[in-house]
N, C-alpha and C. Protein backbone atom coordinates (compact mmCIF):
# COMPACT_ATOMS: atom_id res chain seq x y z
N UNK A 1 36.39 -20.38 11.52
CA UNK A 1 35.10 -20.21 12.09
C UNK A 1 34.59 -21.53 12.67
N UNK A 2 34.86 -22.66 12.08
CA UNK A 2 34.39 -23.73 12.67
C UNK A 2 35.43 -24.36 13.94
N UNK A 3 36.48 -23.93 14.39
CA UNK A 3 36.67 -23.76 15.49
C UNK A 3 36.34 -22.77 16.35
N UNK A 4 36.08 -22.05 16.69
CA UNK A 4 34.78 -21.01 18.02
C UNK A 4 33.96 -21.82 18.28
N UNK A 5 34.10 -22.11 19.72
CA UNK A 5 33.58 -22.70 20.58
C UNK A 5 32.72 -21.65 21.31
N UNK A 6 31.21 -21.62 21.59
CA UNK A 6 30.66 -20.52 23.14
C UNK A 6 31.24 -20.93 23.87
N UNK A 7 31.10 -19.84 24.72
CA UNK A 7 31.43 -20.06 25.97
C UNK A 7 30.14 -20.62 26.91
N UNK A 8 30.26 -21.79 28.42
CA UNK A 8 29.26 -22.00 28.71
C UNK A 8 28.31 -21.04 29.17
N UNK A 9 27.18 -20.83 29.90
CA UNK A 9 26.73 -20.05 30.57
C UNK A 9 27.17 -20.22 32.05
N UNK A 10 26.89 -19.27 33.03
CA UNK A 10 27.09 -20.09 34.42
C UNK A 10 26.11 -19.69 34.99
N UNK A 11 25.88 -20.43 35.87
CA UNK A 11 24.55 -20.58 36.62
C UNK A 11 24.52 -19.47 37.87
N UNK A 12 23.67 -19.03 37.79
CA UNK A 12 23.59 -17.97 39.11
C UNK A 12 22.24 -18.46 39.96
N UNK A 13 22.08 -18.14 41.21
CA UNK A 13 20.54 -17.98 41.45
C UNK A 13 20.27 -17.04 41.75
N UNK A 14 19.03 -16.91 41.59
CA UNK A 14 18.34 -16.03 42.48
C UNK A 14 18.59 -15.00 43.81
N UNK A 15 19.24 -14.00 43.90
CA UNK A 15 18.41 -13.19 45.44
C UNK A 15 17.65 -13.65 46.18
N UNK A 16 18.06 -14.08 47.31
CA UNK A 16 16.89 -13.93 48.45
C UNK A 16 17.57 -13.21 49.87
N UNK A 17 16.79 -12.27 49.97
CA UNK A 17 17.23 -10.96 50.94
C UNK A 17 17.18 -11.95 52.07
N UNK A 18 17.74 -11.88 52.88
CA UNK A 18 18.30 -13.20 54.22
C UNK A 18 17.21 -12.64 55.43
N UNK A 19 16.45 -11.78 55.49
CA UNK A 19 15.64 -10.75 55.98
C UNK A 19 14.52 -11.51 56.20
N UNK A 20 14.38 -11.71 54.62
CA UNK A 20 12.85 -12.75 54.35
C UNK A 20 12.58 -13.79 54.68
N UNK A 21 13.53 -14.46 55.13
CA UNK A 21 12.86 -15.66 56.18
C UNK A 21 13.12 -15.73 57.43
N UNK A 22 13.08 -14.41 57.98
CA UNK A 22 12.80 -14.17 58.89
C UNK A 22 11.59 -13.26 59.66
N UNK A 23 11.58 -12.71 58.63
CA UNK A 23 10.62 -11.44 58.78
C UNK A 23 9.13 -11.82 59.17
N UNK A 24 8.53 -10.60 59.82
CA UNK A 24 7.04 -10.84 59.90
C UNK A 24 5.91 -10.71 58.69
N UNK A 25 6.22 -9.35 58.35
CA UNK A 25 5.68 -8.68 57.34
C UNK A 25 6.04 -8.97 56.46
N UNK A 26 5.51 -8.70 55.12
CA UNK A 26 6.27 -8.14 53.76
C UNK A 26 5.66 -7.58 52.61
N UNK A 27 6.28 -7.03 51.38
CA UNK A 27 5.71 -6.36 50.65
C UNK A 27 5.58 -7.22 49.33
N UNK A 28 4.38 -7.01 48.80
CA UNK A 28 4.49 -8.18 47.45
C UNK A 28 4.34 -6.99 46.00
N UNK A 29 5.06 -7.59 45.19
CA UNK A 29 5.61 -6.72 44.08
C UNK A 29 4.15 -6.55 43.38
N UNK A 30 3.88 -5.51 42.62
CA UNK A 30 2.54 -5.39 42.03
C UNK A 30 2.63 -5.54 40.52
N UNK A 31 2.33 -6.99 39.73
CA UNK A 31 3.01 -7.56 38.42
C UNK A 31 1.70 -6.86 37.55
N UNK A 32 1.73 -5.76 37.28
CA UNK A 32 0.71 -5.44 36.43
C UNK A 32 0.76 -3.78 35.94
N UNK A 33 0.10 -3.58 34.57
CA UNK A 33 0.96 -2.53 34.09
C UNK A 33 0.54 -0.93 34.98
N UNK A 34 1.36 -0.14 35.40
CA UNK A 34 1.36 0.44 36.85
C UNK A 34 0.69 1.62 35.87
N UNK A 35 -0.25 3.10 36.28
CA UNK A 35 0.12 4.22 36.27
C UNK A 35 0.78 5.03 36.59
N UNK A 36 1.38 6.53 36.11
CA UNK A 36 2.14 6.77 36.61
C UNK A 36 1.93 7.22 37.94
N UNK A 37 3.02 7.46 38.91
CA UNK A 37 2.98 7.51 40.17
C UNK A 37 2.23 6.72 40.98
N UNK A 38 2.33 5.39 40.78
CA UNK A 38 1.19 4.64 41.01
C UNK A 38 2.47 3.45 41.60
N UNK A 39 2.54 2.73 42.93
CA UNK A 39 3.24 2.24 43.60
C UNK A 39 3.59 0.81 43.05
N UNK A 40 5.04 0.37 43.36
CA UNK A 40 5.27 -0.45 42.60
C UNK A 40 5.05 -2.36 43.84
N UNK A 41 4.81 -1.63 44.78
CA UNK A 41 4.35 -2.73 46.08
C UNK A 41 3.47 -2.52 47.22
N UNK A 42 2.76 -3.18 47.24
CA UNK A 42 1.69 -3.23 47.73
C UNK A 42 1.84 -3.98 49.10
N UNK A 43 1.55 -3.42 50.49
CA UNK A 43 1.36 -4.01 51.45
C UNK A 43 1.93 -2.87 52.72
N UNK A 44 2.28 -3.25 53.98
CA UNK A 44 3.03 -4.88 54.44
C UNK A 44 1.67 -5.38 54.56
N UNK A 45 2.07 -6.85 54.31
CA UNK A 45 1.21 -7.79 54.63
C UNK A 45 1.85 -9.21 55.65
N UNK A 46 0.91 -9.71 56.62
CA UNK A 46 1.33 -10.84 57.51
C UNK A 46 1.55 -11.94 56.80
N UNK A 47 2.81 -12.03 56.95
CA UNK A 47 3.03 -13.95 56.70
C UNK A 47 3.05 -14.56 57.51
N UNK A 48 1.59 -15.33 56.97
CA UNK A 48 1.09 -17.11 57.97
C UNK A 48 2.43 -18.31 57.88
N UNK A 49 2.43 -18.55 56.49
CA UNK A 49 3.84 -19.98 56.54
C UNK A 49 4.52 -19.64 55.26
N UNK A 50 5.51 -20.41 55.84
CA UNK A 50 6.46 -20.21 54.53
C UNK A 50 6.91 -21.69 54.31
N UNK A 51 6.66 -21.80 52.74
CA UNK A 51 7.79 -22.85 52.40
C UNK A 51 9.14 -22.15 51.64
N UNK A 52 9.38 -23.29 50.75
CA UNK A 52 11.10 -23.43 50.08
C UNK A 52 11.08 -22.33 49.32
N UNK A 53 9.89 -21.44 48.44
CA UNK A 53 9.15 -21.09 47.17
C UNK A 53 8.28 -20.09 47.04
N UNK A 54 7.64 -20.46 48.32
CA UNK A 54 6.06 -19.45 48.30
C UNK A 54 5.69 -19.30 49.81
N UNK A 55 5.38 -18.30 49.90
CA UNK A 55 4.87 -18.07 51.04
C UNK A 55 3.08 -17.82 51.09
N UNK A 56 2.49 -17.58 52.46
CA UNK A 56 0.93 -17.63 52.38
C UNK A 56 1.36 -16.49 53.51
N UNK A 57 0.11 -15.49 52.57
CA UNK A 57 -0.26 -14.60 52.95
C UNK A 57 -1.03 -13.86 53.05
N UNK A 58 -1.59 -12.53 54.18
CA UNK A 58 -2.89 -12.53 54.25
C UNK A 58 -3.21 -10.89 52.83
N UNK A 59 -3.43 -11.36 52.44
CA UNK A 59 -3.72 -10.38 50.84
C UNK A 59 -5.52 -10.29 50.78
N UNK A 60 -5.92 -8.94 51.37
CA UNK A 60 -7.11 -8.45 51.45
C UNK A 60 -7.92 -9.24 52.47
N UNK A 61 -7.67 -9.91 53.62
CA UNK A 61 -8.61 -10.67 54.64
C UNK A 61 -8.51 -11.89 53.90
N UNK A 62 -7.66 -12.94 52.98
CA UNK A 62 -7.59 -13.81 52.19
C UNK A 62 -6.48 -14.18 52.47
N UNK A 63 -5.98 -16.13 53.24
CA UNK A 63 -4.52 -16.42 52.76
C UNK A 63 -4.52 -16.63 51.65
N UNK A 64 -3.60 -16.42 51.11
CA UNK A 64 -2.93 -16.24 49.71
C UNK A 64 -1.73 -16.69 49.19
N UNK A 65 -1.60 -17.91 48.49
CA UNK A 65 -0.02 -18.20 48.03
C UNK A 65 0.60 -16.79 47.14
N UNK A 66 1.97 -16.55 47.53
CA UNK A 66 2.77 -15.60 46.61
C UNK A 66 3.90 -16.34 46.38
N UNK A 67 4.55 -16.09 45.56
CA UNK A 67 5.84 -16.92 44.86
C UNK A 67 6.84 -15.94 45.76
N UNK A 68 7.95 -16.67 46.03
CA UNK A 68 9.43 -15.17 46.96
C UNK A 68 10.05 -14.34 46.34
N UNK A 69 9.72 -14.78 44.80
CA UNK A 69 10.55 -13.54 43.66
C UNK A 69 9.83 -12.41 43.85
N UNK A 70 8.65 -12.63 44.29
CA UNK A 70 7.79 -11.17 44.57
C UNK A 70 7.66 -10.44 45.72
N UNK A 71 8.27 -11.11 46.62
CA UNK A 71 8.53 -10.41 48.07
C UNK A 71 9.46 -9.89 48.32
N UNK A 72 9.09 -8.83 49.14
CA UNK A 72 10.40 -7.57 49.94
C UNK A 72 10.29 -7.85 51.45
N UNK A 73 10.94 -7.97 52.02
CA UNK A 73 10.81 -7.99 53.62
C UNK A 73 10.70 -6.58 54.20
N UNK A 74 9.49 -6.24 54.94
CA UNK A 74 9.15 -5.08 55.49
C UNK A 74 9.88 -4.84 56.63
N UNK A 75 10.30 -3.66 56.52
CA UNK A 75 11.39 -3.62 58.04
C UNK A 75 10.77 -2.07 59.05
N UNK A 76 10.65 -2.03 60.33
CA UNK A 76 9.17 -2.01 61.18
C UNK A 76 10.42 -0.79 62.11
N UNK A 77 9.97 0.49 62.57
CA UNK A 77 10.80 1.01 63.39
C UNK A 77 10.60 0.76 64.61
N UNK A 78 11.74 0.63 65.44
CA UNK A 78 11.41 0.52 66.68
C UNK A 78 11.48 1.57 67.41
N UNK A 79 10.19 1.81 67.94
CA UNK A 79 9.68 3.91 68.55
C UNK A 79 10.57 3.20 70.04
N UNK A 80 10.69 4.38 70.70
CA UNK A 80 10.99 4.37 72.44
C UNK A 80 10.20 4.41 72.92
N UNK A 81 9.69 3.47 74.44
CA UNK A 81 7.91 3.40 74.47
C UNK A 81 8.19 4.72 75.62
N UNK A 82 9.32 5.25 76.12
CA UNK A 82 9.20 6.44 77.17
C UNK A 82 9.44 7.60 76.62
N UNK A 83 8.56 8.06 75.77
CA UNK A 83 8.43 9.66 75.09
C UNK A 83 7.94 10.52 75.96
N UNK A 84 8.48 11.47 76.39
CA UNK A 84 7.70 12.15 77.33
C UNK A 84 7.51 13.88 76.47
N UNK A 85 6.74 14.32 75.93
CA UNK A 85 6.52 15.06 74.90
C UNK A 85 5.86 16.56 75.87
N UNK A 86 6.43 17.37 76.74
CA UNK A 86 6.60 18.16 77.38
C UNK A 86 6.84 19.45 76.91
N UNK A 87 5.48 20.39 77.29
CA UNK A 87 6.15 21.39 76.61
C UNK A 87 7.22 22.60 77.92
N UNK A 88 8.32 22.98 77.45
CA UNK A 88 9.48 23.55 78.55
C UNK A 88 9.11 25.35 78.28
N UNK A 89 8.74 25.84 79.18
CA UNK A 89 8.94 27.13 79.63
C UNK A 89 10.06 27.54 79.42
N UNK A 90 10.77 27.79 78.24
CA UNK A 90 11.82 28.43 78.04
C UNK A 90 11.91 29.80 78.16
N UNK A 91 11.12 30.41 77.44
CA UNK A 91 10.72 32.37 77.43
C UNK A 91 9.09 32.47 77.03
N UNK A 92 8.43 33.10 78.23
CA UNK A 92 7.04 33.17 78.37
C UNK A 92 6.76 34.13 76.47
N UNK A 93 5.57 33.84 75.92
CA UNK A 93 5.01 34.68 75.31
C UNK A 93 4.51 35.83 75.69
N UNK A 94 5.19 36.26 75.10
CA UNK A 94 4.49 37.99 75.74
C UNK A 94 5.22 39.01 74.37
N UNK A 95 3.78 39.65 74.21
CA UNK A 95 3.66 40.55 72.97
C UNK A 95 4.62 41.91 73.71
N UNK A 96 5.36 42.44 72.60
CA UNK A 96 6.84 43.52 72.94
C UNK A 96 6.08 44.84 71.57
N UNK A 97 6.35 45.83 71.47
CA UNK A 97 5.89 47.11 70.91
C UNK A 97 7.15 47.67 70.36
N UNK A 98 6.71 47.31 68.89
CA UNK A 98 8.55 47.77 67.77
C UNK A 98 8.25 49.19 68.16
N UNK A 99 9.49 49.91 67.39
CA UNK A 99 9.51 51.03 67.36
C UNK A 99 8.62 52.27 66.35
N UNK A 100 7.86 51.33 65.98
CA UNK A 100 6.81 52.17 65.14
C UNK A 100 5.55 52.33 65.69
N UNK A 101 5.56 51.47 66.99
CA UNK A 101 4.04 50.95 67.90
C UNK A 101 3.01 50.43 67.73
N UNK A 102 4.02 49.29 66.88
CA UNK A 102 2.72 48.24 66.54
C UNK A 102 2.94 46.91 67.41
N UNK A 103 2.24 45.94 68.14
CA UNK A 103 2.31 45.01 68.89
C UNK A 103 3.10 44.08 67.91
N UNK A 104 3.78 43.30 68.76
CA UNK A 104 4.24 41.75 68.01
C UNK A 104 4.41 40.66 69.16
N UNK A 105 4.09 39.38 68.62
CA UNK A 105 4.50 38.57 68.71
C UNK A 105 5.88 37.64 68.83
N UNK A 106 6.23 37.11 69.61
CA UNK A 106 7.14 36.28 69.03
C UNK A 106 6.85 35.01 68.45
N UNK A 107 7.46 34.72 67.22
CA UNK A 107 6.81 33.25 66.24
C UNK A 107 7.58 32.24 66.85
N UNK A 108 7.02 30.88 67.38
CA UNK A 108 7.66 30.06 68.03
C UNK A 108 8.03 29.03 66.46
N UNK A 109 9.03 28.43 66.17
CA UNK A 109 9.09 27.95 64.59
C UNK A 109 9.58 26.13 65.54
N UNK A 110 10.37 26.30 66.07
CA UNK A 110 10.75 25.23 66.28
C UNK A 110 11.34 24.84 68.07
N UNK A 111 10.96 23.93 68.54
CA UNK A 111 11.18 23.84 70.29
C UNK A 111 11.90 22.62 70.05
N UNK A 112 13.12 22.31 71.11
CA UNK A 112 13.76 21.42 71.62
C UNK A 112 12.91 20.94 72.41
N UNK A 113 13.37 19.46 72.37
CA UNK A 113 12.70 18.26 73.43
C UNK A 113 13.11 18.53 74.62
């Protein structure tokens, strides 16, 4: 027994999503005890500067230091700015008489672009 030696530890660091220092936005982790269904990050919010550590950010109309262990980098879709949202005359509406002679409709459920 008095030879067992531990073993050392080895050093790891930290995560940092490669995202986040680049990003505009981001989300800051919410360190406090949650309810249920109750969100675990809060934002996006604008980042003013960043250092090595912490970033400043705008948290309620307030810059605000946050530490980076608490940040997510918000990632933003990019829409197509030429949507042209048209509705196509495929088959006019027009009410048809089943065979019992009651009027109907046709239910439109879903249209192609």
């Amino acid at each position: 027994m008095q030879h067992i030696r531990s073993v050392p530890a080895t050093n790891h660091s930290s995560f940092v999503h490669p995202e986040l220092l680049k990003c505009s936005h981001v989300f800051v982790r919410v360190d406090e005890v949650r309810r249920p269904l109750q969100q675990p990050y809060s934002g996006p919010h604008q980042v003013f500067k960043r250092t090595d550590k912490c970033f400043e950010l705008d948290l309620n109309g307030k810059p605000t230091t946050v530490s980076m262990d608490r940040l997510k980098p918000a990632f933003f879709c990019q829409e197509p700015r030429d949507i042209h949202l048209g509705v196509t005359p495929d088959a006019p509406d027009k009410d048809f008489i089943t065979r019992s002679g009651r009027t109907s409709r046709r239910v439109i459920r879903f249209q192609a672009i």
